[in-house]
Protein backbone atom coordinates (compact mmCIF):
# COMPACT_ATOMS: atom_id res chain seq x y z
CA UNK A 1 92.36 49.91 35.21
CA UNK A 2 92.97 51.02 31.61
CA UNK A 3 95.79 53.00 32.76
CA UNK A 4 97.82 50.31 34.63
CA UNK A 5 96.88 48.13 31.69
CA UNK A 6 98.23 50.57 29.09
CA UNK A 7 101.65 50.45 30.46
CA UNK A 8 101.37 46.62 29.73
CA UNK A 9 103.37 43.85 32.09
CA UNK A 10 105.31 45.64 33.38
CA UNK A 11 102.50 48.02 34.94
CA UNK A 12 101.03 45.32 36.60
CA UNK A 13 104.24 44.10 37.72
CA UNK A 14 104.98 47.49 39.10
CA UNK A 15 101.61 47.77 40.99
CA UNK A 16 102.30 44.67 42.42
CA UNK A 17 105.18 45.29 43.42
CA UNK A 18 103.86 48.16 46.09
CA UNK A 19 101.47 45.18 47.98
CA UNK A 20 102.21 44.69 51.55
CA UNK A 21 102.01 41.76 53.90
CA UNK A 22 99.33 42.65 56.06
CA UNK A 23 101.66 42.72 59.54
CA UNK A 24 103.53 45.46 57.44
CA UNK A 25 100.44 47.40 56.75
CA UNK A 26 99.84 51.16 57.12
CA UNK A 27 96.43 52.83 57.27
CA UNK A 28 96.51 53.83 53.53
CA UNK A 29 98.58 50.30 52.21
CA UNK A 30 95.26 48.65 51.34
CA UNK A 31 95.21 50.84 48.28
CA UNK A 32 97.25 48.51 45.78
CA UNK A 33 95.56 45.57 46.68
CA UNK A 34 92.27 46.81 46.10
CA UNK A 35 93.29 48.08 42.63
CA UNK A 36 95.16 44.96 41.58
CA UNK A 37 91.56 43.29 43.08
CA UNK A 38 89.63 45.69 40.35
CA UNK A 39 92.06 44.93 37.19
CA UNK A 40 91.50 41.21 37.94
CA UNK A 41 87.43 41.58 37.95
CA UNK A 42 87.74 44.32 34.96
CA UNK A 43 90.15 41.65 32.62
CA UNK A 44 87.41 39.27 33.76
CA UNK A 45 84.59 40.38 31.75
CA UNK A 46 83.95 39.10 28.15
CA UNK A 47 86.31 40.03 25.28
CA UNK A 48 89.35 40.95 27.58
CA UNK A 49 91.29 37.44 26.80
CA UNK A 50 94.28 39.22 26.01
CA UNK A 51 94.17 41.75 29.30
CA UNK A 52 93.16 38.64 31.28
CA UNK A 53 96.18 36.30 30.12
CA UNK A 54 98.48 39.64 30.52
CA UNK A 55 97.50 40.20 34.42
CA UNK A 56 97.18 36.40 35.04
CA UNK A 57 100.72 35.84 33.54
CA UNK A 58 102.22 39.30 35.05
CA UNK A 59 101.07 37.95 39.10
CA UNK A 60 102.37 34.50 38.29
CA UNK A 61 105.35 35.80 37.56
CA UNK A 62 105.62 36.87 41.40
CA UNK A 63 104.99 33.55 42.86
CA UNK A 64 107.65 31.74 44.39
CA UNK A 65 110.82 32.40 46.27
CA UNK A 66 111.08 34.46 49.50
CA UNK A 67 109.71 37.44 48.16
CA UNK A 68 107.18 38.64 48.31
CA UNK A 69 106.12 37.18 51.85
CA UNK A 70 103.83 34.16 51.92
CA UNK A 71 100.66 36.17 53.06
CA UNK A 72 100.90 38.14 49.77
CA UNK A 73 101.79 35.31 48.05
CA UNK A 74 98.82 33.73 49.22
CA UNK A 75 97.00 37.11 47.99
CA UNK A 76 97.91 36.72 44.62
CA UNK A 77 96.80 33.21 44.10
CA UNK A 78 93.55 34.20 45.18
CA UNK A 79 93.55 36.99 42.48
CA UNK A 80 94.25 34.15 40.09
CA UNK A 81 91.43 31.78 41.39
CA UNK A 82 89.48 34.58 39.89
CA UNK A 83 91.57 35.66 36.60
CA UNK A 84 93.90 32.59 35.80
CA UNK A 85 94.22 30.24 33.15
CA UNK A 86 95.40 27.41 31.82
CA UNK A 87 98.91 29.84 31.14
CA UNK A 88 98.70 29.79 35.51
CA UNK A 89 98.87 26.10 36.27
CA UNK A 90 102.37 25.74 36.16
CA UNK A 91 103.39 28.22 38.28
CA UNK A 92 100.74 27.11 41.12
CA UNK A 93 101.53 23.61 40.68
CA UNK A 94 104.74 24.54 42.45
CA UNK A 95 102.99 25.89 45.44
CA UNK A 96 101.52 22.73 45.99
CA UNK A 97 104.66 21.52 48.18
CA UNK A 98 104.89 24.76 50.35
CA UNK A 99 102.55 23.87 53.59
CA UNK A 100 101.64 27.93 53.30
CA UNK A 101 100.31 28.21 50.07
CA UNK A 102 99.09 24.57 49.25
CA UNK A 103 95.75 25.10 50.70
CA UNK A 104 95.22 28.74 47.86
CA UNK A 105 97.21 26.90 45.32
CA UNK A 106 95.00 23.60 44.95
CA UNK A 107 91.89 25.99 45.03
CA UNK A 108 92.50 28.47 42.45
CA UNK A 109 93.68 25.51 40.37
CA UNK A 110 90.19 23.68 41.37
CA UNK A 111 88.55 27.08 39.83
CA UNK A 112 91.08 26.84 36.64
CA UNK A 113 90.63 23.22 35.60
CA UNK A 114 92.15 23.25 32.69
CA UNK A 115 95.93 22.01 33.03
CA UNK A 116 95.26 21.68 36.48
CA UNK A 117 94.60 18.10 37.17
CA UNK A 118 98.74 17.30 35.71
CA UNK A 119 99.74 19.26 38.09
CA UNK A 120 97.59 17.79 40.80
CA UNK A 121 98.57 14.59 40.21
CA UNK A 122 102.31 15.03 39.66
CA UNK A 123 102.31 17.26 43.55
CA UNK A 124 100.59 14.46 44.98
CA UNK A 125 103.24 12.03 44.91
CA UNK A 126 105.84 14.33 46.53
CA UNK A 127 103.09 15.49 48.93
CA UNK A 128 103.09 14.57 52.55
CA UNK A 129 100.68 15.59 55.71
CA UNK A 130 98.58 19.11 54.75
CA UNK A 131 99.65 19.74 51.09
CA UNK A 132 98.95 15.45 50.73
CA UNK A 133 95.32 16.32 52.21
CA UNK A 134 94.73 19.33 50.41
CA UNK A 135 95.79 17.84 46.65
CA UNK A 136 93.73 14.55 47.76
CA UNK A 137 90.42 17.54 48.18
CA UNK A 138 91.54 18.75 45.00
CA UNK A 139 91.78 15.42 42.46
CA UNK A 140 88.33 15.26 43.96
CA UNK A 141 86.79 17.77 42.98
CA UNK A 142 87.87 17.75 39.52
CA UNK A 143 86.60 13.89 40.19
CA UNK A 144 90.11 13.27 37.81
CA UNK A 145 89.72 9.27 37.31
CA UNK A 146 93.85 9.20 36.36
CA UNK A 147 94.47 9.84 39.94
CA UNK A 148 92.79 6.76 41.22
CA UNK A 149 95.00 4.33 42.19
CA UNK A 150 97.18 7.20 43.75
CA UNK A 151 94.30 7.94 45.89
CA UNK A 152 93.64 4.10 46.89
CA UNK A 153 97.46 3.93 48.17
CA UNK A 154 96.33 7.29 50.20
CA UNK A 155 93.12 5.52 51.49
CA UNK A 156 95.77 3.77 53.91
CA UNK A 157 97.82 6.52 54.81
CA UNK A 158 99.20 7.02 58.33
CA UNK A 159 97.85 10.71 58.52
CA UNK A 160 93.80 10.40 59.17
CA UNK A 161 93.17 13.55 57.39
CA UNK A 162 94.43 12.66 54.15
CA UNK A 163 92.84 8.52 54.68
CA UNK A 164 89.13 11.05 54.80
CA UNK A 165 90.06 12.83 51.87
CA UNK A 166 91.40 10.52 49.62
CA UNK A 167 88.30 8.41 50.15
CA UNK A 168 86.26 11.32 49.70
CA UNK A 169 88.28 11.80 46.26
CA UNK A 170 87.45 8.43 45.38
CA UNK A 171 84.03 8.83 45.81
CA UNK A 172 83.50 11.80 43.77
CA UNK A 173 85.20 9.55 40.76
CA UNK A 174 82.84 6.87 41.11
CA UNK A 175 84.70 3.84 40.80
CA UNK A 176 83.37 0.66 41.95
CA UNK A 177 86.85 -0.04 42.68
CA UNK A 178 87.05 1.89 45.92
CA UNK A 179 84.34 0.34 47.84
CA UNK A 180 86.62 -1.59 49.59
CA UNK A 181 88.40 1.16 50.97
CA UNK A 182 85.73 2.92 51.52
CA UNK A 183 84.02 0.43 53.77
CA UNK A 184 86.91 -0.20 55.64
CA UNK A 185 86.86 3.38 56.43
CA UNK A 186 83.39 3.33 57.20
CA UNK A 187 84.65 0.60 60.03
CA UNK A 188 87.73 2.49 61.45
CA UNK A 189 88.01 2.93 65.32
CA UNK A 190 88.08 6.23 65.14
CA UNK A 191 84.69 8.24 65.31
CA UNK A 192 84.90 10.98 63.09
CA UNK A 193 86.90 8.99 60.38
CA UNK A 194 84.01 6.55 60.27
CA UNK A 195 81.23 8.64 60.26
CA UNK A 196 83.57 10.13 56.90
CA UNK A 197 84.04 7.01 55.85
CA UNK A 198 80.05 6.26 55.55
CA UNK A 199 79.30 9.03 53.92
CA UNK A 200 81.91 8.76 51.57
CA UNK A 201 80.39 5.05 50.84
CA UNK A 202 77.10 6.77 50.45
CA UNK A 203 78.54 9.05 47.51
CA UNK A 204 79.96 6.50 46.18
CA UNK A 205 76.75 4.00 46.38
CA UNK A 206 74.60 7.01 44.84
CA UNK A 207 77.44 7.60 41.84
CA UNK A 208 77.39 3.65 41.02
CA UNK A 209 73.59 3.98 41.08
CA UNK A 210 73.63 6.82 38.54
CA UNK A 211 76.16 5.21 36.30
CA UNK A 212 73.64 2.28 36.09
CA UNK A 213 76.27 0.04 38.35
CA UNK A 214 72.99 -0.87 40.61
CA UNK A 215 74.58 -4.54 41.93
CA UNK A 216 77.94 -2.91 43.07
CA UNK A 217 75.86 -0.29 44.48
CA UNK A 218 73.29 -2.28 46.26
CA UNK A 219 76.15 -4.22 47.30
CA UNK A 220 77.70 -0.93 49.75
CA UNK A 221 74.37 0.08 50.92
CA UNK A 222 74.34 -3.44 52.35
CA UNK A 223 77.42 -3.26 53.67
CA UNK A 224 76.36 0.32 55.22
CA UNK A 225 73.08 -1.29 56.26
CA UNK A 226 74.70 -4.49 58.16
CA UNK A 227 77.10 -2.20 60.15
CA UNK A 228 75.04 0.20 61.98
CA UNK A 229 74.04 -0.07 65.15
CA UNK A 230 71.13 1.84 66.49
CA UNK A 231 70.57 4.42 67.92
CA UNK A 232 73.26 5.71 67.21
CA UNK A 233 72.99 4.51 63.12
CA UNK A 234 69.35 5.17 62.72
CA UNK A 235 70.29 8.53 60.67
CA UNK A 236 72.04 5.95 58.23
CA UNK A 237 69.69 3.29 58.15
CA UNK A 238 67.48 5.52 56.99
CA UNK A 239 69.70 6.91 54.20
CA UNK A 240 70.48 3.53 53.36
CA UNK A 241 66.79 2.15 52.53
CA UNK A 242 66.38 5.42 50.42
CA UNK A 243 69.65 4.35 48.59
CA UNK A 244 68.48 0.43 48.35
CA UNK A 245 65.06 1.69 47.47
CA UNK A 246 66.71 3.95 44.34
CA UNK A 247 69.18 1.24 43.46
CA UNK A 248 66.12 -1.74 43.42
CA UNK A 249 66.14 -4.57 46.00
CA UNK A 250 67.69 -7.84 44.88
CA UNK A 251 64.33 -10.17 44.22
């Protein structure tokens, strides 16, 4: 590792430059990978910033384009899930529209945080189908409260996938706002979206609750509490009189 990273950028560059996609393999080809894999964890460690921005900036550099192929393309995001920085955002925020490499993309910018949630936001209104789904998982996790009423328009959308995950978003931001969404998915014909949609109105109940929001949160256990049917509710029933129980019953 010190001596790829004494021959600076263009070192790295050059050892990345000798990865190959995995369908091109030979029995010996793993070797750069697993090298480029140690320089990441070595620039990782404590005092390195320089190293670390060096390595994170030199495998940025590669992404994009036709070459190289998506699969190590898809390699080298992962490598900056682990080293990147707020220098990497930009240059995975363009990802975000390639069906390949969204899924990598949104994760190692998850991991980053910072700069990431601009770049979130500004993909998911280009976004459509799997990148759309995997941004919505995204803006979630960072629970980004800007991307809000981008991810209420989503709550609608005609893909199912990305309906689940942008009310799933919405719940990690805790916005009281939502719950009408959310218990509209909670109601949707569909059997796997609902059972989504309740637990989504769950999160959200428990996140009101916390915030000290106890009415609006009382409020969707109801809701929850009114629409199941046993048997086949009694799981949530029982979740919901915890959550009434925490939130404090209406006198």
């Amino acid at each position: 590792c010190r001596q790829v990273l004494a021959g600076g950028r263009e070192a790295v560059g050059d050892l990345i430059a000798l990865l190959r996609d995995p369908a091109e393999q030979g029995p010996r080809d793993f070797k750069p990978g697993y090298l480029l894999h140690c320089l990441v964890l070595h620039v990782g460690t404590a005092g390195r910033e320089e190293e670390r921005r060096l390595v994170a900036e030199a495998i940025a550099s590669r992404l994009g384009g036709e070459k190289p192929s998506k699969n190590v393309q898809a390699s080298l995001v992962r490598e900056l899930q682990a080293c990147g920085g707020k220098e990497s955002a930009e240059a995975l925020g363009k990802l975000l529209l390639d069906d390949d490499l969204c899924d990598p993309a949104a994760q190692a910018l998850v991991a980053i945080r910072d700069g990431a949630a601009p770049q979130l936001r500004a993909a998911f209104a280009k976004a459509r189908g799997r990148s759309r789904t995997a941004i919505a998982q995204a803006l979630g996790a960072l629970s980004d409260a800007e991307s809000a009423s981008a991810l209420l328009e989503a709550a609608a959308d005609p893909d199912r996938e990305t309906r689940i995950a942008a009310c799933w978003a919405l719940a990690r931001i805790g916005g009281a706002g939502a719950a009408e969404a959310l218990e509209r998915s909670s109601a949707a014909e569909d059997g796997w979206e609902r059972i989504q949609g309740a637990k989504a109105c769950l999160l959200l109940a428990e996140r009101l609750c916390a915030a000290g929001k106890r009415v609006e949160a009382r409020a969707l256990y109801t809701h929850l509490r009114d629409a199941a049917k046993a048997p086949a509710g009694a799981y949530l029933q029982e979740a919901v009189e915890r959550g009434l129980a925490a939130a404090g019953r209406e006198s």
